[in-house]
Protein backbone atom coordinates (compact mmCIF):
# COMPACT_ATOMS: atom_id res chain seq x y z
CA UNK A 1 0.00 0.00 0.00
CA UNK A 2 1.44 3.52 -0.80
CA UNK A 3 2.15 6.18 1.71
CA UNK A 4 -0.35 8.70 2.13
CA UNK A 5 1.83 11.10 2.01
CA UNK A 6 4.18 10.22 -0.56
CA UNK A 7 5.46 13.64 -1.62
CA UNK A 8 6.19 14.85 1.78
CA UNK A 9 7.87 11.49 2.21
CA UNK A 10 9.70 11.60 -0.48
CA UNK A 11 10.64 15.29 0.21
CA UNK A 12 12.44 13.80 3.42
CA UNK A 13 14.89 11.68 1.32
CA UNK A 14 16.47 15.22 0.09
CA UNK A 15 17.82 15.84 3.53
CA UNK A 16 17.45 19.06 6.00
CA UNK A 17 20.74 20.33 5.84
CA UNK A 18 23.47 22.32 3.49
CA UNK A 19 23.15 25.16 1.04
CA UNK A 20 23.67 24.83 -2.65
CA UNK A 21 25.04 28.04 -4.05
CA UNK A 22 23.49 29.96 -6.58
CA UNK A 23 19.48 30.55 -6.63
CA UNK A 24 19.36 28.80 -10.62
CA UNK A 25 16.50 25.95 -8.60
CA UNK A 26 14.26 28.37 -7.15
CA UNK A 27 14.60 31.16 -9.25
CA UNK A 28 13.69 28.33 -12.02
CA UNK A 29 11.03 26.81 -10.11
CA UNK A 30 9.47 29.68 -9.63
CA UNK A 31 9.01 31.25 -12.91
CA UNK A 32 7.45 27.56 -14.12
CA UNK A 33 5.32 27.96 -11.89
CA UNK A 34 4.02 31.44 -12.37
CA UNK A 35 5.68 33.29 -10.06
CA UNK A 36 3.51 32.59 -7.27
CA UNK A 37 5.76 35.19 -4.86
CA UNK A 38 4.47 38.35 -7.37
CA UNK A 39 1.40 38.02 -6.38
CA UNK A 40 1.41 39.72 -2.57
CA UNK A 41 4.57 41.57 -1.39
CA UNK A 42 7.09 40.16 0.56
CA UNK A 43 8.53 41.31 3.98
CA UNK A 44 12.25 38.99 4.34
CA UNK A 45 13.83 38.19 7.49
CA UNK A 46 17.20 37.56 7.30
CA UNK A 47 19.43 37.57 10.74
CA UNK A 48 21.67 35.22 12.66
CA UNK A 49 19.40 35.13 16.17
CA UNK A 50 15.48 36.70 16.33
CA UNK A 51 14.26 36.06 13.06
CA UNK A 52 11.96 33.65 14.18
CA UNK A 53 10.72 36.06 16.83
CA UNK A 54 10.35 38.92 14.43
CA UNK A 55 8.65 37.22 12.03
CA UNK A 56 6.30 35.85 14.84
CA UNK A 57 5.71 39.63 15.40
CA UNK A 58 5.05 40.58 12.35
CA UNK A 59 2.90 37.76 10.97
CA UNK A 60 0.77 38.39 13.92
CA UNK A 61 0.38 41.67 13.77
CA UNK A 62 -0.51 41.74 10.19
CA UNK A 63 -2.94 39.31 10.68
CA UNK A 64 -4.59 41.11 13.79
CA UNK A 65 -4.63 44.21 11.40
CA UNK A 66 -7.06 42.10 8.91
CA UNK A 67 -4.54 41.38 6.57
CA UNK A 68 -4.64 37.84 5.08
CA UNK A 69 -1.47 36.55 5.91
CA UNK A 70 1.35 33.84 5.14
CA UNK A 71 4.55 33.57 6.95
CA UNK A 72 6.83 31.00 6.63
CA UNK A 73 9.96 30.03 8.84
CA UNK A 74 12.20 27.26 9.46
CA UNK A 75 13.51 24.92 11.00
CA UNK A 76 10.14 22.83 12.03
CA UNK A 77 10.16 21.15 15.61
CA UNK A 78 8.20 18.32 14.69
CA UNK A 79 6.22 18.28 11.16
CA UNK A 80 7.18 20.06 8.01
CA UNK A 81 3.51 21.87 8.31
CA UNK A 82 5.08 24.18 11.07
CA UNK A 83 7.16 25.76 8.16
CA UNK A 84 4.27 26.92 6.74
CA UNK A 85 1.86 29.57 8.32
CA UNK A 86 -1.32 30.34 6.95
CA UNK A 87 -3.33 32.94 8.20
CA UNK A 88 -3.04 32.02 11.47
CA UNK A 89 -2.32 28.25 12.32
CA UNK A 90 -0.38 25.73 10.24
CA UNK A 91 -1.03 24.75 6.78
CA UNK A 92 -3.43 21.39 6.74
CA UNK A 93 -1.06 18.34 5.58
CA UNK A 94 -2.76 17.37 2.84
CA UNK A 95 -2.66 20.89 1.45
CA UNK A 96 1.07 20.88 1.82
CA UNK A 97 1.25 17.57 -0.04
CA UNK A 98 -0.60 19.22 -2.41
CA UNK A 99 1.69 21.81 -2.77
CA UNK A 100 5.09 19.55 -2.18
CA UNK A 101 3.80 17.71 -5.51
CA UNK A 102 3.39 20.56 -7.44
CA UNK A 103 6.83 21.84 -6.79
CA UNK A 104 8.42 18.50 -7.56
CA UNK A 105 6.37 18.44 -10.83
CA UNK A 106 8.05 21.68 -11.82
CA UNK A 107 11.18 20.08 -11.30
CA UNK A 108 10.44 17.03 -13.39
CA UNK A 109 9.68 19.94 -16.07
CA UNK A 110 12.97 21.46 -15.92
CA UNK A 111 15.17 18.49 -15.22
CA UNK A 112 16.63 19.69 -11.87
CA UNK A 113 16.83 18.55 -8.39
CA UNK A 114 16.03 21.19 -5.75
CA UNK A 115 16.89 20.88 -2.13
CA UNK A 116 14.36 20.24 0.67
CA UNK A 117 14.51 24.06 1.70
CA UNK A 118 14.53 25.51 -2.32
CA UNK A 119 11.02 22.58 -2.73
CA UNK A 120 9.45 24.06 1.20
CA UNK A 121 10.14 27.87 0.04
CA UNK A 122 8.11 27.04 -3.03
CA UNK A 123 5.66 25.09 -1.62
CA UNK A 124 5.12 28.12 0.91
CA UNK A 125 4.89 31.17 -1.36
CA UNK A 126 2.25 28.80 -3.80
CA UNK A 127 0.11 28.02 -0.38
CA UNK A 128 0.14 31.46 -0.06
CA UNK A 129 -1.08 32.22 -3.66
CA UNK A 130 -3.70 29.82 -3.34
CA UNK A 131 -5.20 31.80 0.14
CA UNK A 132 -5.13 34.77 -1.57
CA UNK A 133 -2.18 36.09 0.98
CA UNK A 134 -2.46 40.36 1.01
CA UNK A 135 1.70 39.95 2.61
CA UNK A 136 3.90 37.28 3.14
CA UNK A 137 6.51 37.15 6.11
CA UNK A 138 9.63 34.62 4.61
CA UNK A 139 12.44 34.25 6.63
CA UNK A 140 15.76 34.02 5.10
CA UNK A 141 17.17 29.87 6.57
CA UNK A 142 20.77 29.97 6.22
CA UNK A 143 22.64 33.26 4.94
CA UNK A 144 21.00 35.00 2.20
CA UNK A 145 22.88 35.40 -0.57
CA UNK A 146 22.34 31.78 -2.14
CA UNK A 147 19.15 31.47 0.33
CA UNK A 148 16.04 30.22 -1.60
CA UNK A 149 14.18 32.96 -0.26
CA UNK A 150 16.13 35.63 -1.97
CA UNK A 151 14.60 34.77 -5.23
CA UNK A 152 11.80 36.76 -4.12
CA UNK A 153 11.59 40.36 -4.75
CA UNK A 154 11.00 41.86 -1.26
CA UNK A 155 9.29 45.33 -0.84
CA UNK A 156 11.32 45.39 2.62
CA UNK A 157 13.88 43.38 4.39
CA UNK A 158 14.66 42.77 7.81
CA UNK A 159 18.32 42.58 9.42
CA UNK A 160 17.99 41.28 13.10
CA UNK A 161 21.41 41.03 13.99
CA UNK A 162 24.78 39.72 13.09
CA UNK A 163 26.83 37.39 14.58
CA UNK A 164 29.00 34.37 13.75
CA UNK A 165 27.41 31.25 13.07
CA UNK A 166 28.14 28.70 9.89
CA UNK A 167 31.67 30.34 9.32
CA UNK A 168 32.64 27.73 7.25
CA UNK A 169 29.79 28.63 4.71
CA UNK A 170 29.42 32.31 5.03
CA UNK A 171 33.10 33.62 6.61
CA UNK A 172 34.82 34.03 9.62
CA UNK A 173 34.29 37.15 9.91
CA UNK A 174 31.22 39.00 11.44
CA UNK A 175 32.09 41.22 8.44
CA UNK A 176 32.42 38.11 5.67
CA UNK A 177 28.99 37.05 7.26
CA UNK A 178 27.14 40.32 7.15
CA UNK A 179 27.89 40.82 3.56
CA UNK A 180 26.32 37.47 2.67
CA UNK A 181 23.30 38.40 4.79
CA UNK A 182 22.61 42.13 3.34
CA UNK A 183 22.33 40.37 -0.04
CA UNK A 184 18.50 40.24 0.66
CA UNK A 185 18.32 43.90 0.74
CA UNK A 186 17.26 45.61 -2.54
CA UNK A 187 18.00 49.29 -4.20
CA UNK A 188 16.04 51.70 -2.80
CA UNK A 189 13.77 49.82 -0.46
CA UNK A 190 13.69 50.08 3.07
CA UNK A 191 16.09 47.59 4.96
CA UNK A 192 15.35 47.75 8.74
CA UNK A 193 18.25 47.16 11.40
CA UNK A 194 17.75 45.19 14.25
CA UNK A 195 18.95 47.20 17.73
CA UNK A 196 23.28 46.96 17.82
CA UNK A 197 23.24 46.95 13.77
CA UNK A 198 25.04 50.65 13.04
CA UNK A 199 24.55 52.37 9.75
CA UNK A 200 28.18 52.47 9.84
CA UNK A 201 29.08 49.17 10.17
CA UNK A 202 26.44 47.75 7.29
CA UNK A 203 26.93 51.04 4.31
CA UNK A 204 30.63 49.68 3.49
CA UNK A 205 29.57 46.13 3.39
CA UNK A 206 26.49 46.38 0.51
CA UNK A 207 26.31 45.76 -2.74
CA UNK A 208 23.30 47.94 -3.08
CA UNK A 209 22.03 51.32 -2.04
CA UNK A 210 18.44 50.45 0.42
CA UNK A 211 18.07 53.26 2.51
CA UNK A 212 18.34 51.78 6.18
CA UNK A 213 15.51 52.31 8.86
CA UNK A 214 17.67 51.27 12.55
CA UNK A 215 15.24 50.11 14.94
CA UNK A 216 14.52 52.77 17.52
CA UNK A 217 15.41 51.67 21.41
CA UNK A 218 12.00 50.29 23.39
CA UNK A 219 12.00 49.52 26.68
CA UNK A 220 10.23 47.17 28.81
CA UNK A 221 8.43 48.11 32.02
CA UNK A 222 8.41 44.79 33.69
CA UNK A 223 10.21 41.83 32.42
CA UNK A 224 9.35 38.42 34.32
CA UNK A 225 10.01 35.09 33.39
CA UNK A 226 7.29 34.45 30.86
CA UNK A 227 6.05 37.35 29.69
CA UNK A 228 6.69 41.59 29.34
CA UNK A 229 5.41 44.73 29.68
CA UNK A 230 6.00 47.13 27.05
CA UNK A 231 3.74 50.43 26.62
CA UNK A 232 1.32 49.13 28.85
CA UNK A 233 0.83 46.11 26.63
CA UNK A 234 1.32 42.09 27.99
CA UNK A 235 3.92 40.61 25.64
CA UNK A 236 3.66 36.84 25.87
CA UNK A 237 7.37 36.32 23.82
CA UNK A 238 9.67 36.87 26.95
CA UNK A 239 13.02 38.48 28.25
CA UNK A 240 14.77 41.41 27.17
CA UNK A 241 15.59 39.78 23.81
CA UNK A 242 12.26 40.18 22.81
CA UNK A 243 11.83 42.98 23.47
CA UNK A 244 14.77 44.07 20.79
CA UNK A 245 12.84 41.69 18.34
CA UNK A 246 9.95 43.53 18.68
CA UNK A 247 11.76 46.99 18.39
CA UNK A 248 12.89 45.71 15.00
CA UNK A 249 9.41 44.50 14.22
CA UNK A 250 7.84 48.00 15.44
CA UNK A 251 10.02 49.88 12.83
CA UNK A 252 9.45 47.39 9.74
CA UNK A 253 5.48 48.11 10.94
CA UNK A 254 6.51 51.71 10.47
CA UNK A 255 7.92 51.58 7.14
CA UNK A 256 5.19 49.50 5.78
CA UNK A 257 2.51 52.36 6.80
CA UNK A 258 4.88 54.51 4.95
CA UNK A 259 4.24 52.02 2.01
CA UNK A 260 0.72 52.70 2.67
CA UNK A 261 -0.02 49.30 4.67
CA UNK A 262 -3.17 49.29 6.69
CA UNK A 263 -1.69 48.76 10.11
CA UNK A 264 -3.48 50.50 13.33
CA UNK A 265 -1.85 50.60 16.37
CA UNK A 266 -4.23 49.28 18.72
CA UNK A 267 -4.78 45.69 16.31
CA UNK A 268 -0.88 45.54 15.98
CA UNK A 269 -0.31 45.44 19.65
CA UNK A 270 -3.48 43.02 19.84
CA UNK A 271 -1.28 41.28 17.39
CA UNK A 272 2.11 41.25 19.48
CA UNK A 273 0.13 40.11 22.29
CA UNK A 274 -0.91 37.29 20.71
CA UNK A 275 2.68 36.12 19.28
CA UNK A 276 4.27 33.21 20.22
CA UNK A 277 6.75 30.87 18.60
CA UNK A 278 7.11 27.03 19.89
CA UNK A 279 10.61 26.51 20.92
CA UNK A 280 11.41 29.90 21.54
CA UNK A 281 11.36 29.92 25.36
CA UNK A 282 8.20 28.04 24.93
CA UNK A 283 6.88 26.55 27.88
CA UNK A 284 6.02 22.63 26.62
CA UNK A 285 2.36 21.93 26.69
CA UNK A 286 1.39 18.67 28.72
CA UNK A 287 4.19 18.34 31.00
CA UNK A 288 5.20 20.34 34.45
CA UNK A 289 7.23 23.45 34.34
CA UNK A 290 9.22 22.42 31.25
CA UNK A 291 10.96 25.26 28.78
CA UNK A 292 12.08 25.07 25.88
CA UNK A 293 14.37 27.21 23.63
CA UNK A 294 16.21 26.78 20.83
CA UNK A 295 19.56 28.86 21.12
CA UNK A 296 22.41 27.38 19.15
CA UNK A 297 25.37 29.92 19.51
CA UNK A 298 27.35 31.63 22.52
CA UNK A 299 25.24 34.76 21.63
CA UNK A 300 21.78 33.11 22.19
CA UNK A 301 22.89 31.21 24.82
CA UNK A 302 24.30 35.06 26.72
CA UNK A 303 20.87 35.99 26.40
CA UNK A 304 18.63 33.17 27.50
CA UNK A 305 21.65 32.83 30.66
CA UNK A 306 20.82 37.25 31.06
CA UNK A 307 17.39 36.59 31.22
CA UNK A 308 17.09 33.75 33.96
CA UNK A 309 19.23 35.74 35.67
CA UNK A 310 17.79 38.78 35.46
CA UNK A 311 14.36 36.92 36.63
CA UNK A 312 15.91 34.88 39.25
CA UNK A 313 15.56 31.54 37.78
CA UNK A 314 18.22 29.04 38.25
CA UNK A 315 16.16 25.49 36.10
CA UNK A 316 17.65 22.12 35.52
CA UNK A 317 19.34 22.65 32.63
CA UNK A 318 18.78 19.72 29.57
CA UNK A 319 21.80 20.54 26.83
CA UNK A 320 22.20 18.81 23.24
CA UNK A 321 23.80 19.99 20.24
CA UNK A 322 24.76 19.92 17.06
CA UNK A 323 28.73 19.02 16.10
CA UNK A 324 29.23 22.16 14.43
CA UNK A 325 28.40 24.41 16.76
CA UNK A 326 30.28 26.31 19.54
CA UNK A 327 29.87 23.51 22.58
CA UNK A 328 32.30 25.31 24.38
CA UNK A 329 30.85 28.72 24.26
CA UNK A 330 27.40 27.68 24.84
CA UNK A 331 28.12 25.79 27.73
CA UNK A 332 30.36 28.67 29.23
CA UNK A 333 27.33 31.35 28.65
CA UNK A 334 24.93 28.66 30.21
CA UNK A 335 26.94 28.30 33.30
CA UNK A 336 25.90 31.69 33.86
CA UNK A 337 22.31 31.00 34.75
CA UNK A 338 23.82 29.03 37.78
CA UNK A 339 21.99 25.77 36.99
CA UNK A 340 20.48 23.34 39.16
CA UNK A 341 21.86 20.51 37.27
CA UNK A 342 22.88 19.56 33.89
CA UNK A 343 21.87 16.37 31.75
CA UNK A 344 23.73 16.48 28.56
CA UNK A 345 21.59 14.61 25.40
CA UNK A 346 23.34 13.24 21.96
CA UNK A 347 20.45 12.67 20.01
CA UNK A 348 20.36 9.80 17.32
CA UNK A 349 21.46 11.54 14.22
CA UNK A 350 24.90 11.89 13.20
CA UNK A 351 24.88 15.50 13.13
CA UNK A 352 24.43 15.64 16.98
CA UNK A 353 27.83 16.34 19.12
CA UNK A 354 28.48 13.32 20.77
CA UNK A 355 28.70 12.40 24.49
CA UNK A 356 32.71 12.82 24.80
CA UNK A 357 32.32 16.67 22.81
CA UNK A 358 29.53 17.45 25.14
CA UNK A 359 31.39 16.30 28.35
CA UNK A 360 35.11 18.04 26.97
CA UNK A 361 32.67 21.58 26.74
CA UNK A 362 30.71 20.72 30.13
CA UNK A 363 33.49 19.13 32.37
CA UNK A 364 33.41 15.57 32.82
CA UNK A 365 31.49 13.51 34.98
CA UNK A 366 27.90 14.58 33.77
CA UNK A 367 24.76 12.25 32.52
CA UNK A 368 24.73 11.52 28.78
CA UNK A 369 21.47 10.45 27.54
CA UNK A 370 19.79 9.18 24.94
CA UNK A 371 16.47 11.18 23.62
CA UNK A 372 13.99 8.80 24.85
CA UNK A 373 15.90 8.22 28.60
CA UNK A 374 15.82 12.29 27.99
CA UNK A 375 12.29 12.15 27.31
CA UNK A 376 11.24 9.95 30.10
CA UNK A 377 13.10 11.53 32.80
CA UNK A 378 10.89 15.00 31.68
CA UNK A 379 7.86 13.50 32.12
CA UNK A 380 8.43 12.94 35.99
CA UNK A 381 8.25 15.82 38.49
CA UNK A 382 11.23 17.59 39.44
CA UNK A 383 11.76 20.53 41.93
CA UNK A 384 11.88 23.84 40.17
CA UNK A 385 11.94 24.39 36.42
CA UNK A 386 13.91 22.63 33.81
CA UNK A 387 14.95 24.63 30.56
CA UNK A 388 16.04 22.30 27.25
CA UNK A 389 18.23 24.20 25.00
CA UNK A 390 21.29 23.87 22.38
CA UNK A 391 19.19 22.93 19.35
CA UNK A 392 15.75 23.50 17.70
CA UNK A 393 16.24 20.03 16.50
CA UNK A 394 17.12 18.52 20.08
CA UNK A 395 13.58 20.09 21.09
CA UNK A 396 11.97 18.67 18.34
CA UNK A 397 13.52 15.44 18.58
CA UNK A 398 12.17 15.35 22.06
CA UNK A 399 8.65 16.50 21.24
CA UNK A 400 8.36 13.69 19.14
CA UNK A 401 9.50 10.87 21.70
CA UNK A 402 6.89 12.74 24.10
CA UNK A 403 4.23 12.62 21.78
CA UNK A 404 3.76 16.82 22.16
CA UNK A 405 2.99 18.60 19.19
CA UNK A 406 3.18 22.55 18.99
CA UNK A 407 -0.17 24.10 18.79
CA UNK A 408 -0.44 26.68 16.16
């Protein structure tokens, strides 16, 4: 009997991970297809931490203003759906099959073989043909210069921030890397900076002339573990991160009213309100006092350790990671937060650092486990809160063994 799925199945065979330069697939893929990103603008999110969050922002807000909206953003925790936000939840899975097929037909057409994230950024900006999308919020997944999503034309791109991550794809410079990441800014548009991005720094390092919009400094009234007050308004996306996301959000709102974007205030802040982003200190539906977040770099990791600090929080920390990354610089940011305890995780996929990298970052002597010993030991009660961090894909790995999936 055949899958029910078989072109989301067979869009797992292509593999997560890599990036293929030059945009020849999508650009390709595209046009056979009609063009499907022409037909609402585009708002691009590029960034190395807080894209996620900004586009959470935005897509909300946008939607809270009436706006039909489509937003899509990457990685997904547990099914490929997440990646694909339509007008308020995650698209159905049979309309994503749907979609999936009719990207891989257009490659039959042409002769090519696309990667899984040149056929999901396709799949996305048809979806959002097909629902009629009024704006589209596409975040950039790994650089932007050879990114998928810079085949789209945006009316305004987003900067977050800049630091280094992926050095052996995009330089090892925060210089070499924010030159391959202001390639999704276009010639005379608006490209907003993200709070700590200078004018300065970013004029020498573009290969086009966007006239830059630096997000103006907001500050938070209250900032508790789980939520924030700005401007009188409850912000559910926490810590003092956020708030800088949605400083850089604020000011892309701004510029798009320029653009003459229907956006009142009072339905945008409904819309921040409203925000959330699993896996971004996300608090794990079904079990007790579990957190999640996905940083993956010494720079996330400084803020999430700032902001349980700053609240008082000292959780049992759960760490896994990828081999790539900076073990030792996560693990010396985490410290920070004073943990409880630590149980390190290698997950089952080779791309996961293994249980002698994890202990050489963390010190020796600590638990290694497995994802499903990981799994089972959240499900029981434990005093105080425990916080799993180090990878998106850790969380989702463990999501899955627990049976959880994000709501949308």
């Amino acid at each position: 009997m055949s899958h029910p799925l078989p072109n989301l199945t067979r869009l797992e065979t292509r593999g997560h991970w890599g990036i293929k330069r030059g945009l020849d697939n999508p650009v390709a893929l595209l046009e056979n297809l009609g063009r499907p990103d022409r037909s609402f603008p585009v708002v691009l999110v590029a960034g190395t931490n807080g894209k996620g969050s900004v586009g959470a922002f935005l897509a909300h807000a946008f939607r809270a203003a009436g706006l039909v909206t489509g937003w899509t953003t990457s990685p997904h925790l547990v099914s490929a759906k997440e990646r694909v936000w339509v007008d308020g939840a995650p698209i159905g899975e049979g309309a994503l099959e749907l979609l999936v097929g009719e990207a891989f037909e257009a490659e039959e057409r042409l002769g090519i073989q696309a990667t899984y994230f040149e056929i999901m950024i396709v799949a996305a900006l048809l979806g959002f043909r097909m629902m009629g999308a009024e704006i589209a919020v596409v975040e950039v997944g790994l650089g932007g210069r050879w990114d998928a999503t810079n085949a789209t034309d945006p009316i305004l791109t987003v900067l977050t921030g800049v630091g280094l991550e992926h050095q052996a794809i995009l330089g090892e410079t925060r210089e070499a890397i924010a030159r391959e990441k202001l390639c999704t800014a276009r010639e005379g548009r608006a490209l907003v900076l993200g709070p700590g991005l200078l004018p300065d720094f970013v004029r020498p390092l573009l290969e086009c002339r966007p006239a830059l919009f630096p997000a103006l400094d907001l500050w938070a009234e209250s900032i508790q573990w789980d939520h924030s007050v700005v401007r009188g308004h409850r912000i559910g996306m926490a810590g003092e991160h956020q708030v800088q996301n949605l400083s850089t959000a604020l000011e892309a709102i701004r510029q798009l009213r320029y653009l003459g974007f229907p956006l009142p205030e009072e339905a945008v802040w409904r819309g921040f309100a409203e925000a959330r982003i699993p896996g971004r200190l996300w608090r794990v539906p079904g079990l007790e006092e579990v957190w999640a977040d996905g940083a993956h770099n010494p720079d996330g990791a400084a803020v999430l350790a700032h902001h349980a600090r700053h609240c008082g929080i000292r959780p049992h920390l759960v760490f896994g990671a990828m081999k790539d990354k900076d073990l030792a610089g996560m693990a010396q940011e985490l410290r920070r937060m004073d943990p409880l305890s630590v149980t390190l995780v290698q997950g089952g996929n080779e791309r996961y650092a293994e249980a002698a990298a994890l202990r050489a970052a963390w010190g020796g002597g600590l638990a290694v486990l497995d994802v499903p010993a990981a799994a089972a030991r959240l499900r029981q009660p434990e005093q105080g809160p425990r916080l799993v961090t180090g990878s998106l894909y850790l969380i989702g790995d463990l999501l899955k063994e627990l049976g959880v999936e994000p709501a949308g």
